[in-house]
PDB file of N, CA and C in Angstrom:
ATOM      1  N   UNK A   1     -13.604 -52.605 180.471  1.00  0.00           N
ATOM      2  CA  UNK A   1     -12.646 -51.536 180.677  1.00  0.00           C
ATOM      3  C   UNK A   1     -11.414 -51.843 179.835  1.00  0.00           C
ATOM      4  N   UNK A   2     -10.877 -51.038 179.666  1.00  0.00           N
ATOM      5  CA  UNK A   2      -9.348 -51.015 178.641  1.00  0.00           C
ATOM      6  C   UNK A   2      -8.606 -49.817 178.490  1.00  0.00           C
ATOM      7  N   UNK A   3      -6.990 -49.989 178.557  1.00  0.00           N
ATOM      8  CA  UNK A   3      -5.972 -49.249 178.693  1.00  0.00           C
ATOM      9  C   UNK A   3      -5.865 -49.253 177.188  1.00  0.00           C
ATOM     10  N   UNK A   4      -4.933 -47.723 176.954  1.00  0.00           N
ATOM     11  CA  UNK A   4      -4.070 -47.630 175.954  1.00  0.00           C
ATOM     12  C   UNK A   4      -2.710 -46.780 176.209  1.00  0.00           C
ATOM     13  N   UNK A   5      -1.870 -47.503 175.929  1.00  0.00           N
ATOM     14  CA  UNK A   5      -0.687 -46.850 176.071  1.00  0.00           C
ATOM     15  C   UNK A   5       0.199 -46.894 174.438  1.00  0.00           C
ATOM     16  N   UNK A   6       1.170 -45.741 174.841  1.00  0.00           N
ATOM     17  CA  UNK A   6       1.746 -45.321 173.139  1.00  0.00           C
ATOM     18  C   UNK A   6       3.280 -46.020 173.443  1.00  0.00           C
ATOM     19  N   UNK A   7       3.999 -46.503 173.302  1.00  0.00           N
ATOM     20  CA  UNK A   7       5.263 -47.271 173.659  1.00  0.00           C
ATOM     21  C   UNK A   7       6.154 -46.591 172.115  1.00  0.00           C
ATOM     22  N   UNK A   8       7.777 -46.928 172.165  1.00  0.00           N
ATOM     23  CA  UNK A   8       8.183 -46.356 171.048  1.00  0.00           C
ATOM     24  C   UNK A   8       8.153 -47.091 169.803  1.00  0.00           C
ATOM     25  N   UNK A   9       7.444 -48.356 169.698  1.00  0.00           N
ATOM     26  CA  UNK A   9       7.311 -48.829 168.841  1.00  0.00           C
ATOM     27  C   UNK A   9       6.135 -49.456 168.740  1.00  0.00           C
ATOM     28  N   UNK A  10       5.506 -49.101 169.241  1.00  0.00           N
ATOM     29  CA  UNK A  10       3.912 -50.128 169.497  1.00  0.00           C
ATOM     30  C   UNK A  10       3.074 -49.282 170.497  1.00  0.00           C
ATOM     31  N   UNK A  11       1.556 -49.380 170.079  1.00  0.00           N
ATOM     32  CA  UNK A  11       0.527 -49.427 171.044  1.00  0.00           C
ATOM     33  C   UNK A  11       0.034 -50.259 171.630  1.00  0.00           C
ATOM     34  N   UNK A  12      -0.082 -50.403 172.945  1.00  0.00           N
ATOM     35  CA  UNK A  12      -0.828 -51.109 173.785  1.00  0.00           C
ATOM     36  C   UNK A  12      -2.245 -50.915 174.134  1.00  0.00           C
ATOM     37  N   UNK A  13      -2.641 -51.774 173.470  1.00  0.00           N
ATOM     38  CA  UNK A  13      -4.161 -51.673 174.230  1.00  0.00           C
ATOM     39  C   UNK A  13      -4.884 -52.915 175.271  1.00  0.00           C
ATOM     40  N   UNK A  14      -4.700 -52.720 176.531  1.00  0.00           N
ATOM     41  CA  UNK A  14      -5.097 -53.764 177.367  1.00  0.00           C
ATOM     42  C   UNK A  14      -6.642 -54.280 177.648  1.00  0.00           C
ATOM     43  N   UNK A  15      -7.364 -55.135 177.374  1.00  0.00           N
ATOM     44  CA  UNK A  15      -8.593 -55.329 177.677  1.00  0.00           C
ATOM     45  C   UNK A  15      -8.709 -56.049 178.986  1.00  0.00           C
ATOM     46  N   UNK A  16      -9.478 -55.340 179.962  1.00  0.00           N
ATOM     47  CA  UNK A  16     -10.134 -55.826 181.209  1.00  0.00           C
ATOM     48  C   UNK A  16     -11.334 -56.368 181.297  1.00  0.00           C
ATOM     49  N   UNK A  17     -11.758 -57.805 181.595  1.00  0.00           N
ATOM     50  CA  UNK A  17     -13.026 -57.821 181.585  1.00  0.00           C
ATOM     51  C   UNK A  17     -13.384 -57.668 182.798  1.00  0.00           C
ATOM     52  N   UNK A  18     -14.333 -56.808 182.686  1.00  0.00           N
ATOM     53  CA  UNK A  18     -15.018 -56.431 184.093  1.00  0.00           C
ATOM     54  C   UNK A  18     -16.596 -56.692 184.203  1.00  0.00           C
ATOM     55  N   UNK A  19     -16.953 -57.964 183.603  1.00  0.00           N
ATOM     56  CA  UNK A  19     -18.238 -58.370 183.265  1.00  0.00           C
ATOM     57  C   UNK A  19     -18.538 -59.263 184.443  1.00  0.00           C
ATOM     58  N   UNK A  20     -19.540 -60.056 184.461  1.00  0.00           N
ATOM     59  CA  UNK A  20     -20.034 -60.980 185.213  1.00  0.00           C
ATOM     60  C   UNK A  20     -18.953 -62.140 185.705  1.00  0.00           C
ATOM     61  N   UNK A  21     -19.042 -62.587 187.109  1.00  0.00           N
ATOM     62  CA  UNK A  21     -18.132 -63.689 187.198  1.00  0.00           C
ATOM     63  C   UNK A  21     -18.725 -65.410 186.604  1.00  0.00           C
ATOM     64  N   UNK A  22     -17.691 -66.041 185.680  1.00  0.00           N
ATOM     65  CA  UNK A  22     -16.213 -66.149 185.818  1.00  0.00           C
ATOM     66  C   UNK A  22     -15.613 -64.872 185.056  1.00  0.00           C
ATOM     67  N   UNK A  23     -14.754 -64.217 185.456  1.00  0.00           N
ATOM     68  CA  UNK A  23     -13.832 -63.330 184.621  1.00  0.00           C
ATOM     69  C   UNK A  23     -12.821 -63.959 183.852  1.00  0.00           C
ATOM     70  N   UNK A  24     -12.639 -63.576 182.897  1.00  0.00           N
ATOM     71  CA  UNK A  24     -11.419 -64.220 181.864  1.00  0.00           C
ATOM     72  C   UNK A  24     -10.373 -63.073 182.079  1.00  0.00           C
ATOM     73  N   UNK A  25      -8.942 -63.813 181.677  1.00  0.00           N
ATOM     74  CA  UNK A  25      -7.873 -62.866 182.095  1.00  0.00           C
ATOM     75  C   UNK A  25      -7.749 -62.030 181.333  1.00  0.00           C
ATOM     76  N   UNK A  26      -6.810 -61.140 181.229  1.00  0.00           N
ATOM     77  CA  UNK A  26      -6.908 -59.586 180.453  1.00  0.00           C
ATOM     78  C   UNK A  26      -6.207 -60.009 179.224  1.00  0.00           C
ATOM     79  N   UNK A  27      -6.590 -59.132 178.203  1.00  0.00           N
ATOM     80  CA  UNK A  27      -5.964 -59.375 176.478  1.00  0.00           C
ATOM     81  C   UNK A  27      -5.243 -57.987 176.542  1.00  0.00           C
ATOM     82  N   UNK A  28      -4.043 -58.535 176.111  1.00  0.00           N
ATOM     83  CA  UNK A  28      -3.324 -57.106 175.986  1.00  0.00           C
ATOM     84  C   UNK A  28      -3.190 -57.218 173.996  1.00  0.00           C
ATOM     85  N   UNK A  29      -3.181 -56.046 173.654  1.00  0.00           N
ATOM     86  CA  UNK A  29      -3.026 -56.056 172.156  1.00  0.00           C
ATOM     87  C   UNK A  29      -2.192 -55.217 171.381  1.00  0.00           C
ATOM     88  N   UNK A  30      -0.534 -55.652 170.812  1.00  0.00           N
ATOM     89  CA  UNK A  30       0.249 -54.763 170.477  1.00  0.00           C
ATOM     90  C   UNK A  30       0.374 -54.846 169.067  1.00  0.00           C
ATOM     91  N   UNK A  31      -0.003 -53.200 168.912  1.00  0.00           N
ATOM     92  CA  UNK A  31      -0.341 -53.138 167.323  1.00  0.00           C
ATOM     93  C   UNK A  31       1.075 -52.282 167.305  1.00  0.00           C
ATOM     94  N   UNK A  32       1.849 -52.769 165.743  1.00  0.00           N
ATOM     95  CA  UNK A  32       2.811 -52.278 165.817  1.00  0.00           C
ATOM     96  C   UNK A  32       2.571 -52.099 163.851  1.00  0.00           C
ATOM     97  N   UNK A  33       3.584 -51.930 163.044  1.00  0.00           N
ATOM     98  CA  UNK A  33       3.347 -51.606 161.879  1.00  0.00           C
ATOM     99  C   UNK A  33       3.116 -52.803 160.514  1.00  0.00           C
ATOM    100  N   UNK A  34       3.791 -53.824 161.220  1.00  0.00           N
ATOM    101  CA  UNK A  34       4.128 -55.029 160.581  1.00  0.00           C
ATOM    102  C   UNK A  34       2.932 -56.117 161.460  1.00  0.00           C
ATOM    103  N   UNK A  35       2.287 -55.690 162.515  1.00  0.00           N
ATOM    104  CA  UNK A  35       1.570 -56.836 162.866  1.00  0.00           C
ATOM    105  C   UNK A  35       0.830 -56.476 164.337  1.00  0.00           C
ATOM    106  N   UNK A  36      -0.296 -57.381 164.323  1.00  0.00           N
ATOM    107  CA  UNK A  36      -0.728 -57.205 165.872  1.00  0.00           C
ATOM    108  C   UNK A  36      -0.809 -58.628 166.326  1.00  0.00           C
ATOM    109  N   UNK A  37      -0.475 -58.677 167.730  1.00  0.00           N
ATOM    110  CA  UNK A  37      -0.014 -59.524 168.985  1.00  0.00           C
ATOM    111  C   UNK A  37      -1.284 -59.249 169.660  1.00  0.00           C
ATOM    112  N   UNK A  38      -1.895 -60.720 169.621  1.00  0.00           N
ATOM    113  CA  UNK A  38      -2.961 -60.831 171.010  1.00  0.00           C
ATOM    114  C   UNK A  38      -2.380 -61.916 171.961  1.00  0.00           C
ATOM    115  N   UNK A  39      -2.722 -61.171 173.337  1.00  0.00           N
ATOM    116  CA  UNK A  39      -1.293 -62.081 174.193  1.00  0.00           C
ATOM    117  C   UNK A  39      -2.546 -62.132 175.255  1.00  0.00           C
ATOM    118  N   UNK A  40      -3.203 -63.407 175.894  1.00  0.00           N
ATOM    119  CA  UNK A  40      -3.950 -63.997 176.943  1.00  0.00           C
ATOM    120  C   UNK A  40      -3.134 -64.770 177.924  1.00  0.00           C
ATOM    121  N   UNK A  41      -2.844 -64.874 179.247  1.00  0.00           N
ATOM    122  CA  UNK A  41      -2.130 -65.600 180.049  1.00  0.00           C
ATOM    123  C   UNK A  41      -3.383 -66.801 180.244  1.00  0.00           C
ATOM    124  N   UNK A  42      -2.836 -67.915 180.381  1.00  0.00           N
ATOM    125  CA  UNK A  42      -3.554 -69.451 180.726  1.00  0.00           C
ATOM    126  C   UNK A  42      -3.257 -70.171 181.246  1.00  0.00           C
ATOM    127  N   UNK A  43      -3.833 -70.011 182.677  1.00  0.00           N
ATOM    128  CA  UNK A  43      -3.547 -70.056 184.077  1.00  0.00           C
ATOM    129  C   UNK A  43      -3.644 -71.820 184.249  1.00  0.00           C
ATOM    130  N   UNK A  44      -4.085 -72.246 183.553  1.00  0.00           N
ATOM    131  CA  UNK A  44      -4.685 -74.184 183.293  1.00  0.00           C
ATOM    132  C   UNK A  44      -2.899 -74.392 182.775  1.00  0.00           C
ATOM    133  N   UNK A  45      -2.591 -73.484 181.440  1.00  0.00           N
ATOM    134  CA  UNK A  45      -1.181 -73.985 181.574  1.00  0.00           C
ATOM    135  C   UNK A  45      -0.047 -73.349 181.883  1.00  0.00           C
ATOM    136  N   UNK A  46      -0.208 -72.008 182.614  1.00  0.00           N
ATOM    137  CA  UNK A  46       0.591 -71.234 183.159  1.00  0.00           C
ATOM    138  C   UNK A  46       1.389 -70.793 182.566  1.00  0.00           C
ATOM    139  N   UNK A  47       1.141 -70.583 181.001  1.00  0.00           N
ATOM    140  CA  UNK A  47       1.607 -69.900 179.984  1.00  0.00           C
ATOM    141  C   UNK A  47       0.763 -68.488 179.269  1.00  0.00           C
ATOM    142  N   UNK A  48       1.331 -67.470 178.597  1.00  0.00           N
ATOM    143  CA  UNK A  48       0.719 -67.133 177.822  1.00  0.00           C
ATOM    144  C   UNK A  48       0.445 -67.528 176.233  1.00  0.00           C
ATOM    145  N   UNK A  49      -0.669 -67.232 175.867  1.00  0.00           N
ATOM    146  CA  UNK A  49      -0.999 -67.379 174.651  1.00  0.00           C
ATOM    147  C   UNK A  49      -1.066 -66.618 173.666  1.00  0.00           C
ATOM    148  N   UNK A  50      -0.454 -66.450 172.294  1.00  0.00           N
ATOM    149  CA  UNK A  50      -0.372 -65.614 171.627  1.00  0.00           C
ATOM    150  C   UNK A  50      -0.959 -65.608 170.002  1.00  0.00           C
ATOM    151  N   UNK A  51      -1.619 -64.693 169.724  1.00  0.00           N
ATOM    152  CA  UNK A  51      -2.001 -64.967 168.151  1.00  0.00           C
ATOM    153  C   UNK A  51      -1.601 -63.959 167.463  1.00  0.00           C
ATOM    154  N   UNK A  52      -0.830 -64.358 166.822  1.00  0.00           N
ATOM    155  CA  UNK A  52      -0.384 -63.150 165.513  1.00  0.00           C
ATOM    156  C   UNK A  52      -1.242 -63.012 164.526  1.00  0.00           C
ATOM    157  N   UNK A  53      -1.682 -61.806 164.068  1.00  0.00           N
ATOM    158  CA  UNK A  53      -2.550 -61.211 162.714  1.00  0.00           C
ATOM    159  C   UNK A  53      -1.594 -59.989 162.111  1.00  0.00           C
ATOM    160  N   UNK A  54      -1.826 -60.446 160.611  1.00  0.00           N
ATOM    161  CA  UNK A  54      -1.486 -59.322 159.682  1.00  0.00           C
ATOM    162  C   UNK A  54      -2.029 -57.706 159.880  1.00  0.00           C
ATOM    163  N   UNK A  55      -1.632 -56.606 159.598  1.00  0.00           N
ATOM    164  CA  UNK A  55      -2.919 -55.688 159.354  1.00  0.00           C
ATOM    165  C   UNK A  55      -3.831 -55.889 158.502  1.00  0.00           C
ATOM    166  N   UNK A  56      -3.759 -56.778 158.073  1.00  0.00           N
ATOM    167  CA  UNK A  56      -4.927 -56.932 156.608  1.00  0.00           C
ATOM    168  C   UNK A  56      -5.853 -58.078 157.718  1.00  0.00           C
ATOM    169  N   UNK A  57      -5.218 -58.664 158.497  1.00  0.00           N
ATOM    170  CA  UNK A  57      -6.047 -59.636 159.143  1.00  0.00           C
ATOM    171  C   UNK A  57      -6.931 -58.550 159.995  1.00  0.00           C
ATOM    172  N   UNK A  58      -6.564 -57.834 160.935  1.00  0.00           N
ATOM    173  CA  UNK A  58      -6.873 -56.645 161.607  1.00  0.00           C
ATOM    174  C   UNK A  58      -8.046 -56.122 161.377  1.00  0.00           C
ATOM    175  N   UNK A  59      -7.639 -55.416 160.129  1.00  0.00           N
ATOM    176  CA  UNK A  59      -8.579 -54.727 159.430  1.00  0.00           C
ATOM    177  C   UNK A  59      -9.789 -55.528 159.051  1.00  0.00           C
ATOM    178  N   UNK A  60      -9.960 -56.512 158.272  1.00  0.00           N
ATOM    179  CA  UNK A  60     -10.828 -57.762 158.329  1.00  0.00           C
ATOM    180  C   UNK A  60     -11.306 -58.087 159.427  1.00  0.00           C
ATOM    181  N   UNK A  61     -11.039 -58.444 160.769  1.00  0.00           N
ATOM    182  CA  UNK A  61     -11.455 -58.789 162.085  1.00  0.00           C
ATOM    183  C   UNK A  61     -12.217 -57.840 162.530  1.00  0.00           C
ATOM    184  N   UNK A  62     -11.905 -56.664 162.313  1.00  0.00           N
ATOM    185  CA  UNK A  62     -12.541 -54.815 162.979  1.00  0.00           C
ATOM    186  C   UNK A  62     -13.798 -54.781 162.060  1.00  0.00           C
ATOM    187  N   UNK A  63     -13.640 -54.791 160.801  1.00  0.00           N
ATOM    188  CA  UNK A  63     -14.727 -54.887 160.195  1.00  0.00           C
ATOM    189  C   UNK A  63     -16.019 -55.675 159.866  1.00  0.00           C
ATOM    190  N   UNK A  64     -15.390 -56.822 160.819  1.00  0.00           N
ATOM    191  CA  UNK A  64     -16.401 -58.036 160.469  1.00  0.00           C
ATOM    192  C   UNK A  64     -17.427 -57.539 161.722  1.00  0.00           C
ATOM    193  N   UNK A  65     -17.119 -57.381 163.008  1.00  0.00           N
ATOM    194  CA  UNK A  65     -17.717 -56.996 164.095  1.00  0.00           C
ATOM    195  C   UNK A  65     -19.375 -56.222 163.813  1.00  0.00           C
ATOM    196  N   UNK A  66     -19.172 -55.337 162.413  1.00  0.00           N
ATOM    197  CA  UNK A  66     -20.373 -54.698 162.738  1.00  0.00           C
ATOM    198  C   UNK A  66     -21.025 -55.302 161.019  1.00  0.00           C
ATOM    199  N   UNK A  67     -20.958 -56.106 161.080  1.00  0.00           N
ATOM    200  CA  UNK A  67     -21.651 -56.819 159.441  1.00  0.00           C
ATOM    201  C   UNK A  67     -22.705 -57.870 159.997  1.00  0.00           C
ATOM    202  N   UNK A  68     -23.375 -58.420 159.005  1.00  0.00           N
ATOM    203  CA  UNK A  68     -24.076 -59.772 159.380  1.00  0.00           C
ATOM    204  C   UNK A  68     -23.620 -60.685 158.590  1.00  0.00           C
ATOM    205  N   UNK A  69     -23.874 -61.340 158.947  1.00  0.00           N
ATOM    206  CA  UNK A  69     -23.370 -63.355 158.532  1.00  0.00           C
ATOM    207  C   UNK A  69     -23.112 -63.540 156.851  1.00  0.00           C
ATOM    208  N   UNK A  70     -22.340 -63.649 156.898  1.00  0.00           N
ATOM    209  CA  UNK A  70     -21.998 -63.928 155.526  1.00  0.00           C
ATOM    210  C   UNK A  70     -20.406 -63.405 155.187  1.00  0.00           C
ATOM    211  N   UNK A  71     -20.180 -63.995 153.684  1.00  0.00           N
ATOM    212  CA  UNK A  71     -18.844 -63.929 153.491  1.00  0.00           C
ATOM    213  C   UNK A  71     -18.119 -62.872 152.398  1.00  0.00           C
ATOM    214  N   UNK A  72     -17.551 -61.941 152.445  1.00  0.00           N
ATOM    215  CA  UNK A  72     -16.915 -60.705 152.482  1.00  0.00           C
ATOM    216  C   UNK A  72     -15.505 -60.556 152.147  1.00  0.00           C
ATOM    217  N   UNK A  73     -15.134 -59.652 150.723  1.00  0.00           N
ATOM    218  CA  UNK A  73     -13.539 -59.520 150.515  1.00  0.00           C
ATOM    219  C   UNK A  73     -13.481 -57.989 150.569  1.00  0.00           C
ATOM    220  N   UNK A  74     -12.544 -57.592 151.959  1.00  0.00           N
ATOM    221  CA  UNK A  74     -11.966 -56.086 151.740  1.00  0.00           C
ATOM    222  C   UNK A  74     -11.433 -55.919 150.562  1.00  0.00           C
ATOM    223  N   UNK A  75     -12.215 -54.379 149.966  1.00  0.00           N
ATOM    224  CA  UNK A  75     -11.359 -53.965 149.183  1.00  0.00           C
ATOM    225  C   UNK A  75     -10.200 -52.423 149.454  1.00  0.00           C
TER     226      UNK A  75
END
């Protein structure tokens, strides 16, 4: 399951896993123009975790999903 919300400078898109237990905590993902934010809370260190990607990283990551194995330059 997953939210999307439009904010004034960013979209939110929240991922729920609603799969088999153990459940992992929710990924929220704020795509904004200059960058996207993947933000996981980690309850072991009671922090969240964050990974910054370019849109070029983005775009590369989205596209890799439906390819097979091997190595690839967007053009």
């Amino acid at each position: 399951m997953f939210t999307i919300e439009h904010e004034f400078d960013a979209t939110v898109v929240t991922l729920v896993d609603d799969g088999t237990a153990p459940l992992e905590e929710d990924v929220t993902v704020h795509v904004t123009e200059s960058a996207i934010l993947l933000n996981q809370y980690d309850a072991r260190s009671d922090r969240t975790v964050s990974i910054r990607l370019s849109p070029e990283q983005w775009r590369d990551l989205t596209a890799a999903l439906d390819l097979p194995e091997g190595v690839y330059r967007a053009t």
